[in-house]
PDB file of N, CA and C in Angstrom:
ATOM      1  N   UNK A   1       0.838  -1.174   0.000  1.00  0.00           N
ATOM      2  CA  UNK A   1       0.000   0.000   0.000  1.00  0.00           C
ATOM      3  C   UNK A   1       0.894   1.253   0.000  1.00  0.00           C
ATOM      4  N   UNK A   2       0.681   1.928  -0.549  1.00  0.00           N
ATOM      5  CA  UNK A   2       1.200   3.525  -0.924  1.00  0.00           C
ATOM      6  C   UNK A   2       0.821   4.632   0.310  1.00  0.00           C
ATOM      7  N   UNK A   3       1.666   5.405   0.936  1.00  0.00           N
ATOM      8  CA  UNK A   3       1.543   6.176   2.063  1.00  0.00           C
ATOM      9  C   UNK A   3       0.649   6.831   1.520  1.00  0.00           C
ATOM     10  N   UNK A   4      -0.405   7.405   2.675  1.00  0.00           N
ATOM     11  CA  UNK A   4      -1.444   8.527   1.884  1.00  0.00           C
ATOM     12  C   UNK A   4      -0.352   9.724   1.799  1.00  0.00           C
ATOM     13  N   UNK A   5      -0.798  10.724   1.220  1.00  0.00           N
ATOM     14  CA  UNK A   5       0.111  11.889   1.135  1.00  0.00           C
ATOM     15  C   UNK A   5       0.206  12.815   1.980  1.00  0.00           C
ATOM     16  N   UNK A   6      -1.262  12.569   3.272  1.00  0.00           N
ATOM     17  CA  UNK A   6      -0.949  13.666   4.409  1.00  0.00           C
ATOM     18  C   UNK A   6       0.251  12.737   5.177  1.00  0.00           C
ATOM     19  N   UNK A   7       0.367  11.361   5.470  1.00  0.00           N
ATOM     20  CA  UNK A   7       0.837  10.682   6.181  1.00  0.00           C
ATOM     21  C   UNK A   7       2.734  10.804   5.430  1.00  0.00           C
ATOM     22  N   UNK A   8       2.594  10.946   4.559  1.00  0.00           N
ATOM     23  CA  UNK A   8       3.850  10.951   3.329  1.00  0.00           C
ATOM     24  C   UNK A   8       4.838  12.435   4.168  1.00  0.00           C
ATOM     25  N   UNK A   9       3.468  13.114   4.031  1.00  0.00           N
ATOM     26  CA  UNK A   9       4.533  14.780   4.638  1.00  0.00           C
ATOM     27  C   UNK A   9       4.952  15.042   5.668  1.00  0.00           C
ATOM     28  N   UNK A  10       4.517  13.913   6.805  1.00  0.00           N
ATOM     29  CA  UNK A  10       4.837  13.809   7.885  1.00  0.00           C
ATOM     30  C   UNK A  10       6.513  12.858   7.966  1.00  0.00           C
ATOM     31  N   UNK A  11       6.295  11.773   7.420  1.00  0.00           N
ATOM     32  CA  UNK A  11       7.235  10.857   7.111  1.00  0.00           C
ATOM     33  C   UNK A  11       8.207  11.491   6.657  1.00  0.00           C
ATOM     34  N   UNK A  12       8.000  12.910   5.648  1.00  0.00           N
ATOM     35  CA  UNK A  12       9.281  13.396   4.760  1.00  0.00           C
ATOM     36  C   UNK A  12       9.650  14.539   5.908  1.00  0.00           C
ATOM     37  N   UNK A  13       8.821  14.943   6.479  1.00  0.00           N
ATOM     38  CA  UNK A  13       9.601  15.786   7.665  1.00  0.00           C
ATOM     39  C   UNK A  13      10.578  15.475   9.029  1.00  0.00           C
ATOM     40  N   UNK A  14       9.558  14.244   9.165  1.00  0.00           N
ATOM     41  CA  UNK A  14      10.947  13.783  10.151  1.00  0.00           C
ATOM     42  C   UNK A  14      11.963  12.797   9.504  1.00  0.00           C
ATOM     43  N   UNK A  15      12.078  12.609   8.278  1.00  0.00           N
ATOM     44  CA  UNK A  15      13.063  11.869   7.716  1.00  0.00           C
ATOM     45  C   UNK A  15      14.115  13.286   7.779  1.00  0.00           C
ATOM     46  N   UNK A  16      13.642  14.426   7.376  1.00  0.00           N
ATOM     47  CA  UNK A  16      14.944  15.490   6.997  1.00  0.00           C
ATOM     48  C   UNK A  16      14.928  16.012   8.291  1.00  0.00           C
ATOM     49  N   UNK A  17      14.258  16.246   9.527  1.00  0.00           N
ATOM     50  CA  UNK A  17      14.737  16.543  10.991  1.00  0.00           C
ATOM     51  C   UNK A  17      15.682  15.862  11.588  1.00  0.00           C
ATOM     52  N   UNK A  18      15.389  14.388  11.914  1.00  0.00           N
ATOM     53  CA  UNK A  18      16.293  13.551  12.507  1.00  0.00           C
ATOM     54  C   UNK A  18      17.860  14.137  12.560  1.00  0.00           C
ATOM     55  N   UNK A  19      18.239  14.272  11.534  1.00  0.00           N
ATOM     56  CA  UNK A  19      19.730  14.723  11.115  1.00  0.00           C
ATOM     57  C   UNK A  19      19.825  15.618  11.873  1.00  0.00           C
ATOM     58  N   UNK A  20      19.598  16.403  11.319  1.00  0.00           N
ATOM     59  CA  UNK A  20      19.032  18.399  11.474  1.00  0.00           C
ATOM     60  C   UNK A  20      19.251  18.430  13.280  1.00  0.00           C
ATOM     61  N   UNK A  21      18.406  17.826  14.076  1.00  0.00           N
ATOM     62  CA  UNK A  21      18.556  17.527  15.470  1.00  0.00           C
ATOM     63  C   UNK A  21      19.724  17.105  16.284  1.00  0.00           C
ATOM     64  N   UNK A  22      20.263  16.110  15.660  1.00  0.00           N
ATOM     65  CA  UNK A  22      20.912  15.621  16.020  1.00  0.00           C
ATOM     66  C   UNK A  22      22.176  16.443  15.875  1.00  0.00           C
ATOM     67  N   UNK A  23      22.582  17.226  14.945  1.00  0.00           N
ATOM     68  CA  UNK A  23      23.588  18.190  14.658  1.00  0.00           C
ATOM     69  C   UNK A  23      23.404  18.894  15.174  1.00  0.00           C
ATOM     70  N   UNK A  24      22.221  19.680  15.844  1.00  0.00           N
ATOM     71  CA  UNK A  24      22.135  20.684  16.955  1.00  0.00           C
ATOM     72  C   UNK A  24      22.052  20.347  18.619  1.00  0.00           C
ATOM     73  N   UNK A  25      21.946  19.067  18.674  1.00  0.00           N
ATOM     74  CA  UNK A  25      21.899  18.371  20.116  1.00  0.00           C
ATOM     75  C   UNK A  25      22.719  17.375  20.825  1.00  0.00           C
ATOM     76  N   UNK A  26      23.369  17.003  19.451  1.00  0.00           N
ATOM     77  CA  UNK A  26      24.063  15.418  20.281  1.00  0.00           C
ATOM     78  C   UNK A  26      25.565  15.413  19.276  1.00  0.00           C
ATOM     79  N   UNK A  27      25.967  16.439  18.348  1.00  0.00           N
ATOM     80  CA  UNK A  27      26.965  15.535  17.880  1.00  0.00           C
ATOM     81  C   UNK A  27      28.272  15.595  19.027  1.00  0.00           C
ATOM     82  N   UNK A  28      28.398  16.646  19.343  1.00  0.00           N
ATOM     83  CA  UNK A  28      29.671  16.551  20.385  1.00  0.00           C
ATOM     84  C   UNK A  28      30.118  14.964  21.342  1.00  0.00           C
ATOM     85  N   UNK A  29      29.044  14.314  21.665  1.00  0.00           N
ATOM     86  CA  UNK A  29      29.631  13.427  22.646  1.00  0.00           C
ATOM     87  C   UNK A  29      28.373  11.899  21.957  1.00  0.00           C
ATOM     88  N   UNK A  30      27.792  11.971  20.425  1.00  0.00           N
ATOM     89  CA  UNK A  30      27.411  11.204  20.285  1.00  0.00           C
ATOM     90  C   UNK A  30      27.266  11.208  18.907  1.00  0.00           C
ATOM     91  N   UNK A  31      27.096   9.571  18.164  1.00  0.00           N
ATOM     92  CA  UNK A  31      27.377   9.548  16.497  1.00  0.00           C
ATOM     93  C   UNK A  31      25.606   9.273  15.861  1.00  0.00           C
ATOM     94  N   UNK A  32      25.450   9.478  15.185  1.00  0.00           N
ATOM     95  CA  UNK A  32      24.743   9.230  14.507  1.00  0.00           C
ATOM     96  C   UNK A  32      25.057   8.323  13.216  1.00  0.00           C
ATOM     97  N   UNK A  33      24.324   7.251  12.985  1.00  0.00           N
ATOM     98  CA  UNK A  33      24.169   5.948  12.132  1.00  0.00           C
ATOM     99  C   UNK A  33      23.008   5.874  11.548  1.00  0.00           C
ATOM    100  N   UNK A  34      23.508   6.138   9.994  1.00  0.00           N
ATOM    101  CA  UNK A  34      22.349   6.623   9.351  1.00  0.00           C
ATOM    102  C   UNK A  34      21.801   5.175   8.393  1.00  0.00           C
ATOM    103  N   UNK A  35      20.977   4.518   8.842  1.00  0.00           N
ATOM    104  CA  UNK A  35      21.066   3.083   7.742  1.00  0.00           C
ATOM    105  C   UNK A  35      20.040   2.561   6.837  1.00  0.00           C
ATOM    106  N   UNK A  36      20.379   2.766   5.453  1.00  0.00           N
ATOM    107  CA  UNK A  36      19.642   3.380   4.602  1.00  0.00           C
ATOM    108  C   UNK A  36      18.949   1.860   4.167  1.00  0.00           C
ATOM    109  N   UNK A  37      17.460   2.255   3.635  1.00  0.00           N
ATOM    110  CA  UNK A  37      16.431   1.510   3.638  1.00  0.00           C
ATOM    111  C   UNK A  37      17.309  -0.035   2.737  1.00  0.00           C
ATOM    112  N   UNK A  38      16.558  -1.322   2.578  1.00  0.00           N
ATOM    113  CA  UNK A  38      17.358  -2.574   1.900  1.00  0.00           C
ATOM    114  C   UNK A  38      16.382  -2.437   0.500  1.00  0.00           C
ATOM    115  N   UNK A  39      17.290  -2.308  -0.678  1.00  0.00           N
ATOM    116  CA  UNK A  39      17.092  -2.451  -1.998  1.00  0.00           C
ATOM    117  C   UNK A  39      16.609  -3.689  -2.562  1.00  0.00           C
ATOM    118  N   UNK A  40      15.367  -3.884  -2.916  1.00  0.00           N
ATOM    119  CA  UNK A  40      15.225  -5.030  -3.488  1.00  0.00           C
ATOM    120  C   UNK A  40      15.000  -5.677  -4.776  1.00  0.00           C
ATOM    121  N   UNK A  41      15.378  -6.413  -5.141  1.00  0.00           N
ATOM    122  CA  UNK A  41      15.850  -6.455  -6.551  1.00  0.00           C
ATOM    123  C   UNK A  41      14.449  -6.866  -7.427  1.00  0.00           C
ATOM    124  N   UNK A  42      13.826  -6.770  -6.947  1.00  0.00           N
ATOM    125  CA  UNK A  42      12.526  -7.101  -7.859  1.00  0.00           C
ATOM    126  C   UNK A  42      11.314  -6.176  -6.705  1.00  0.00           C
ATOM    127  N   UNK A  43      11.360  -4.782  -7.068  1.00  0.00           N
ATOM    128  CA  UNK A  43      10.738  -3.779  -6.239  1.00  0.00           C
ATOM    129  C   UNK A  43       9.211  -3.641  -6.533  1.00  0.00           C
ATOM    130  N   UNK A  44       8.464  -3.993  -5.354  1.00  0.00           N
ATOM    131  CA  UNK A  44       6.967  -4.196  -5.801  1.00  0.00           C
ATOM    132  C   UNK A  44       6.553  -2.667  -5.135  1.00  0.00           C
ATOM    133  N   UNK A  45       5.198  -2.481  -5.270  1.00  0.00           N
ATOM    134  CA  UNK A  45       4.342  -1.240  -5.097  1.00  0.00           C
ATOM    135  C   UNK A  45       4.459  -1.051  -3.818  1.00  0.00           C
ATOM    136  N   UNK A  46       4.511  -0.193  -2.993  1.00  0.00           N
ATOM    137  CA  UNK A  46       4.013   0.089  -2.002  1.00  0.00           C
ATOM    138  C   UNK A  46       4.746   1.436  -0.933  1.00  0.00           C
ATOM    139  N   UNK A  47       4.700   1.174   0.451  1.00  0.00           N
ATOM    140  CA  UNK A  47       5.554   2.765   0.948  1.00  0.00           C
ATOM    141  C   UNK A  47       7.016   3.020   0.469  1.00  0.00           C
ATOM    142  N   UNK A  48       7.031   4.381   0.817  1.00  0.00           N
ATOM    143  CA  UNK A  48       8.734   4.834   0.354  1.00  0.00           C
ATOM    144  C   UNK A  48       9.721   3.866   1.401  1.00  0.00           C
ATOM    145  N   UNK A  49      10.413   3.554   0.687  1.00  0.00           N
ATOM    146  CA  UNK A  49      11.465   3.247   1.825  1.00  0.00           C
ATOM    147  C   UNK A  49      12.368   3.706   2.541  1.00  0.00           C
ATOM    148  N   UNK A  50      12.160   4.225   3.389  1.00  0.00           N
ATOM    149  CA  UNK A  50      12.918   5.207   4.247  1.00  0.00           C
ATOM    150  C   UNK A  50      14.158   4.942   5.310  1.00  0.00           C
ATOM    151  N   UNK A  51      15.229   5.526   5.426  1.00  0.00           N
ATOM    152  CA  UNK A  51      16.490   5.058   6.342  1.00  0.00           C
ATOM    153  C   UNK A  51      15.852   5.066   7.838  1.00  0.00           C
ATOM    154  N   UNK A  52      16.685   4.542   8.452  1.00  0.00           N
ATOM    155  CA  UNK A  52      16.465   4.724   9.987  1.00  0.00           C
ATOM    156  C   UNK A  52      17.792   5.093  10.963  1.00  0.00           C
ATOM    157  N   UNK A  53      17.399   5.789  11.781  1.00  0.00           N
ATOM    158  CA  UNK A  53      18.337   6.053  12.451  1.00  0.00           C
ATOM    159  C   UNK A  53      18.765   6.028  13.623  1.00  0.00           C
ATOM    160  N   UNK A  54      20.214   5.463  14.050  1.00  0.00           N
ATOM    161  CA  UNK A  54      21.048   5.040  15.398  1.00  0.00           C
ATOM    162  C   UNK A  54      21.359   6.158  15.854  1.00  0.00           C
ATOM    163  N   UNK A  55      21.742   6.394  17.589  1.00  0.00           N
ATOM    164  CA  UNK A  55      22.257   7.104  18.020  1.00  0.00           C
ATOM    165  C   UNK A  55      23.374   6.179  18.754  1.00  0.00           C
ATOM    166  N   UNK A  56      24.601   6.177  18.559  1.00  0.00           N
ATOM    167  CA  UNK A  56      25.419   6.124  19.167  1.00  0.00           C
ATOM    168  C   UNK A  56      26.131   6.604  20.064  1.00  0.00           C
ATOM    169  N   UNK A  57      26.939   6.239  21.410  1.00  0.00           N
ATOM    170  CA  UNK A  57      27.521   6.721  22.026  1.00  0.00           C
ATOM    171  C   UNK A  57      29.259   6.520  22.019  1.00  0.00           C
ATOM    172  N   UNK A  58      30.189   7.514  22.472  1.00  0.00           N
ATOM    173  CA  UNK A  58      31.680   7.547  22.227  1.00  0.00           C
ATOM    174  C   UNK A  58      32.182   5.858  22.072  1.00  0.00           C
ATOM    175  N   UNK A  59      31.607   4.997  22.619  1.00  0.00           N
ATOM    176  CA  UNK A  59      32.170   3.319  23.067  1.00  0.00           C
ATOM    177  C   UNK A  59      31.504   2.307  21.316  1.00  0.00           C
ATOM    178  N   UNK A  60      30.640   3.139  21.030  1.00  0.00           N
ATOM    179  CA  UNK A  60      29.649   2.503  19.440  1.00  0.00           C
ATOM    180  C   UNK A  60      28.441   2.206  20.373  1.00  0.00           C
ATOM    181  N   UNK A  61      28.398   2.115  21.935  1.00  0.00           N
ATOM    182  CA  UNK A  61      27.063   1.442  22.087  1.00  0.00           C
ATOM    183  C   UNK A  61      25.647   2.170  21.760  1.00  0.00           C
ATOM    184  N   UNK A  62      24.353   1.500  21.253  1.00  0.00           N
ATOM    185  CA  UNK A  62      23.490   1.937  20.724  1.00  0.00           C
ATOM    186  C   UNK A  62      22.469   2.629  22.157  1.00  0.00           C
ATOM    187  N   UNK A  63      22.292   3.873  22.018  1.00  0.00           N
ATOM    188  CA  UNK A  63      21.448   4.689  22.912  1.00  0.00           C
ATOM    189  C   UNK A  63      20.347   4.783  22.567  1.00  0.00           C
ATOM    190  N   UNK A  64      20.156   5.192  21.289  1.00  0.00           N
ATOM    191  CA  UNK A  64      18.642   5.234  21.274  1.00  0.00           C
ATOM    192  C   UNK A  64      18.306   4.942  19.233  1.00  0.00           C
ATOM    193  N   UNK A  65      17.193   4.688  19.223  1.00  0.00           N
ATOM    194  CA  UNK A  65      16.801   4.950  17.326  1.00  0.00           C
ATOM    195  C   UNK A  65      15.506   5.474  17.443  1.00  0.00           C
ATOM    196  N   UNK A  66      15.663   6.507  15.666  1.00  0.00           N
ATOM    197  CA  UNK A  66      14.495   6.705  15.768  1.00  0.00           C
ATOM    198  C   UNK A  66      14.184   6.612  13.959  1.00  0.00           C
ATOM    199  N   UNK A  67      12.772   6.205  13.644  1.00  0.00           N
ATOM    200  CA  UNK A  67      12.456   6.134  12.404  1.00  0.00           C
ATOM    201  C   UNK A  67      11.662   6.908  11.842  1.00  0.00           C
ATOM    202  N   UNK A  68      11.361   7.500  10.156  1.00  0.00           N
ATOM    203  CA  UNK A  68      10.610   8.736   9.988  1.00  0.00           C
ATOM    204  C   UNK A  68       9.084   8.232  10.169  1.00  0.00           C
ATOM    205  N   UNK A  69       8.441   7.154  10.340  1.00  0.00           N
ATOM    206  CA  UNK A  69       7.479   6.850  10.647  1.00  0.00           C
ATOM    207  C   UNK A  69       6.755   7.487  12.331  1.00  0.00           C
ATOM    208  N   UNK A  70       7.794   7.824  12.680  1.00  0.00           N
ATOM    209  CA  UNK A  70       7.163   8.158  14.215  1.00  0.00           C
ATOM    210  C   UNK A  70       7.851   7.003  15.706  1.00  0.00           C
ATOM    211  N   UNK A  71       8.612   6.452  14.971  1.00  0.00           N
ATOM    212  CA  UNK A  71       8.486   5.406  16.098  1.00  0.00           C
ATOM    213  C   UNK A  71      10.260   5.675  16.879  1.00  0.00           C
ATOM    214  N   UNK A  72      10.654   5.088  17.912  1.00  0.00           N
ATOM    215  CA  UNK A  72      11.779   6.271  18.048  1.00  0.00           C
ATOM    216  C   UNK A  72      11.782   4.822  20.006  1.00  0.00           C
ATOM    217  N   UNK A  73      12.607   4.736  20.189  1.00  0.00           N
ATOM    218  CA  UNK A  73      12.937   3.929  21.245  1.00  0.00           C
ATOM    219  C   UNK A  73      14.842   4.823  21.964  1.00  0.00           C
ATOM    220  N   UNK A  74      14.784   4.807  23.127  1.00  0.00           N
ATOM    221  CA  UNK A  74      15.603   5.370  23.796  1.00  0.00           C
ATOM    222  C   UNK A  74      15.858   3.720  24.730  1.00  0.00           C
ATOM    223  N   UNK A  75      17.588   3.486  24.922  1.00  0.00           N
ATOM    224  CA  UNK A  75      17.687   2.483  25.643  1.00  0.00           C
ATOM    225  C   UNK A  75      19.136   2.695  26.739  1.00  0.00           C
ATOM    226  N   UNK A  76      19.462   4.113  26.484  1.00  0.00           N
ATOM    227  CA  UNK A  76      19.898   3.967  28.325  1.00  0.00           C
ATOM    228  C   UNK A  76      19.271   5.612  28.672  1.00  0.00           C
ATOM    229  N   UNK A  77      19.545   5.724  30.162  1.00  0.00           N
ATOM    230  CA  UNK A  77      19.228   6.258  31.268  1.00  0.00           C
ATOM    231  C   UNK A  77      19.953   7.992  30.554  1.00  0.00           C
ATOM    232  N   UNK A  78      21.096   7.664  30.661  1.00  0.00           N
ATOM    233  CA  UNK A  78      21.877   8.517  30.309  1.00  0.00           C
ATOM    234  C   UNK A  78      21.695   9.820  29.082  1.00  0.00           C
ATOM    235  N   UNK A  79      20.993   8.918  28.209  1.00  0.00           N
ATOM    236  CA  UNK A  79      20.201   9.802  27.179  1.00  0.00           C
ATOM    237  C   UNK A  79      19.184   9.873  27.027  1.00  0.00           C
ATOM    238  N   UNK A  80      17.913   9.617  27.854  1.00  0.00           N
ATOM    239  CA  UNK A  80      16.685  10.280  28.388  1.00  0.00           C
ATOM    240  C   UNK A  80      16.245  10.800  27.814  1.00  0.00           C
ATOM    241  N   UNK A  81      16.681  12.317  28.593  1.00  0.00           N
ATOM    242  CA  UNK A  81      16.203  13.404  29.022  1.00  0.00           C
ATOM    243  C   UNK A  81      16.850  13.946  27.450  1.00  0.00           C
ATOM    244  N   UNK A  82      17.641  13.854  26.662  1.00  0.00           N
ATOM    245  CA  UNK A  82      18.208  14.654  25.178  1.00  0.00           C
ATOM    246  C   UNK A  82      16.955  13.977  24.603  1.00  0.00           C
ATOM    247  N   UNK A  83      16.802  12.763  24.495  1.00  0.00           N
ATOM    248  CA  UNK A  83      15.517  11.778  23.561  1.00  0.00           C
ATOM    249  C   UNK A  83      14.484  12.389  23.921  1.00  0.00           C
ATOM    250  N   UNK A  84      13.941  12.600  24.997  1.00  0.00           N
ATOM    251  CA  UNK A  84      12.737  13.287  24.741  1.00  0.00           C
ATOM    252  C   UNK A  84      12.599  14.701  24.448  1.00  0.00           C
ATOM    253  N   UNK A  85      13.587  15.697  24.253  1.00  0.00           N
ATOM    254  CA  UNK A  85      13.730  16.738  24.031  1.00  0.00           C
ATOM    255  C   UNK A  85      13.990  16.652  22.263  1.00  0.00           C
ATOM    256  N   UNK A  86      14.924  15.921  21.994  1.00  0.00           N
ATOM    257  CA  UNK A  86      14.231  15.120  19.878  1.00  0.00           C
ATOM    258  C   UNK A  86      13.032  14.651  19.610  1.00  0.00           C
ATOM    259  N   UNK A  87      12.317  14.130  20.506  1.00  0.00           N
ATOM    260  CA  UNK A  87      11.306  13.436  20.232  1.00  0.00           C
ATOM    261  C   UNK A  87      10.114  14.507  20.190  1.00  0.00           C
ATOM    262  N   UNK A  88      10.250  15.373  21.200  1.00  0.00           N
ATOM    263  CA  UNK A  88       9.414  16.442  21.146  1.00  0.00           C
ATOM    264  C   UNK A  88       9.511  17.443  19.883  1.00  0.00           C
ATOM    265  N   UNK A  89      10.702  17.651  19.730  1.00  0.00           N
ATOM    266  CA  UNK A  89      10.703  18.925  18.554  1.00  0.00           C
ATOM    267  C   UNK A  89      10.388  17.648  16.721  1.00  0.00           C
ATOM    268  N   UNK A  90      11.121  16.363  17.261  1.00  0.00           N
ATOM    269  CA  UNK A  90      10.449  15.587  16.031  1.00  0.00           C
ATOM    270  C   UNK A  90       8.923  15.555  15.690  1.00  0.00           C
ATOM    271  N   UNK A  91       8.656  15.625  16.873  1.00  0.00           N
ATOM    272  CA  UNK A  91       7.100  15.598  16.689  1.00  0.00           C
ATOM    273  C   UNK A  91       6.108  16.872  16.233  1.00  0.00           C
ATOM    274  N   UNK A  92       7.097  18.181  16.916  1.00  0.00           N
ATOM    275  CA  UNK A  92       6.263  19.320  16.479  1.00  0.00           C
ATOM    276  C   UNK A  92       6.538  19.082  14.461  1.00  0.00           C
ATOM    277  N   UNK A  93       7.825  19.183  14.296  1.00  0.00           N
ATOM    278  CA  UNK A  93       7.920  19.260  12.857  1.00  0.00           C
ATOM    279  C   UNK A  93       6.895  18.821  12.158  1.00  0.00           C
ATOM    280  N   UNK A  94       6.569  17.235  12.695  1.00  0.00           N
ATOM    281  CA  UNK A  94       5.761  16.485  11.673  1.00  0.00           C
ATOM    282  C   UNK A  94       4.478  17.267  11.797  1.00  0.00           C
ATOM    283  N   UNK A  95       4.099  17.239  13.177  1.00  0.00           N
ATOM    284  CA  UNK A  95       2.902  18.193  13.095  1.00  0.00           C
ATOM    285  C   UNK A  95       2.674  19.515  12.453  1.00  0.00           C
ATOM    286  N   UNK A  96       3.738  20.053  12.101  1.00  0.00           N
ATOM    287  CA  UNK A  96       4.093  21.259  10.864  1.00  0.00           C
ATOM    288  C   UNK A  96       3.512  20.926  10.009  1.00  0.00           C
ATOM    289  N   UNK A  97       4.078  20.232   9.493  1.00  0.00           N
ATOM    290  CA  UNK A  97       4.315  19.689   7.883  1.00  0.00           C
ATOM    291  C   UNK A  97       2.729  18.915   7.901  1.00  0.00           C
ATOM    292  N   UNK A  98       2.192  18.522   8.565  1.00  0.00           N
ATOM    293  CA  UNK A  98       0.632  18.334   8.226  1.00  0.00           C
ATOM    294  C   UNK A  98      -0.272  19.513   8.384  1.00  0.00           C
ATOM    295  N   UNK A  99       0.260  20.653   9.177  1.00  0.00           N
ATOM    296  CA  UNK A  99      -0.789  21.726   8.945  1.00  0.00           C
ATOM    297  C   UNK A  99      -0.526  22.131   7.523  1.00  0.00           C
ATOM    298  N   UNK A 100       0.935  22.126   7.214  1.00  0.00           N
ATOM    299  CA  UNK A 100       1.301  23.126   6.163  1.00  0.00           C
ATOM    300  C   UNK A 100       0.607  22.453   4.912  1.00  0.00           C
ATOM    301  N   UNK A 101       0.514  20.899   5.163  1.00  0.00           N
ATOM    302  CA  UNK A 101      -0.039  20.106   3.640  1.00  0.00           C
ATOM    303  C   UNK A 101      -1.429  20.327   3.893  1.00  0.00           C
ATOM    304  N   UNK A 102      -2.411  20.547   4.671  1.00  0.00           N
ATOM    305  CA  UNK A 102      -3.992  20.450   5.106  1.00  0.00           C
ATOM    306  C   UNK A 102      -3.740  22.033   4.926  1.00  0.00           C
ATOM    307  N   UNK A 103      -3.142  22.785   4.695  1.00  0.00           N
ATOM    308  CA  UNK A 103      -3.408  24.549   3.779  1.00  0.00           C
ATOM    309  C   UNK A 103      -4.093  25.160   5.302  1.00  0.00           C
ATOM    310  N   UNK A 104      -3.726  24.510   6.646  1.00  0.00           N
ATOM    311  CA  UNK A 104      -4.118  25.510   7.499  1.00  0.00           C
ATOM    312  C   UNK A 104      -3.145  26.671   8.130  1.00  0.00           C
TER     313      UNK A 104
END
């Protein structure tokens, strides 16, 4: 099935935030792992395929991910309180980008 297109502008906003955030919040003492959707060689109909993304810490261990779908998991203590402060401004964006496509 094909993303509807209000659901699409949401998806394309936090696909180009994620980064964007992360360069204003975390690169100093954390990496970002950007891992781009799997190509398939006989490509049938349906959603965009979109990257997802790692947050790493100085050691490689994985802190948190988040995907342009909305979905976004934090897994130590330590990076919390930054994750929900991305998660929040990820979320206003998308909510942008659906007023801005609904012409309100």
């Amino acid at each position: 099935m094909v993303e509807p297109p209000r659901l699409q502008a949401q998806f394309d906003a936090r696909q180009k935030i994620i980064p964007i955030l992360f360069e204003k919040y975390c690169k100093e003492n954390y990496k970002l792992e950007i891992i781009p959707p799997k190509k398939e060689k006989d490509p049938k109909p349906g959603p965009i395929a979109r990257p997802t993304f790692r947050v790493l810490d100085s050691s490689g261990e994985l802190v948190a991910f988040f995907n342009p779908w909305g979905n976004a998991e934090c897994y130590k203590d330590k990076f919390k309180e930054l994750y929900e402060k991305l998660v929040r401004e990820i979320e206003k964006t998308a909510k942008d980008a659906l007023r801005d496509f609904e012409g309100y």
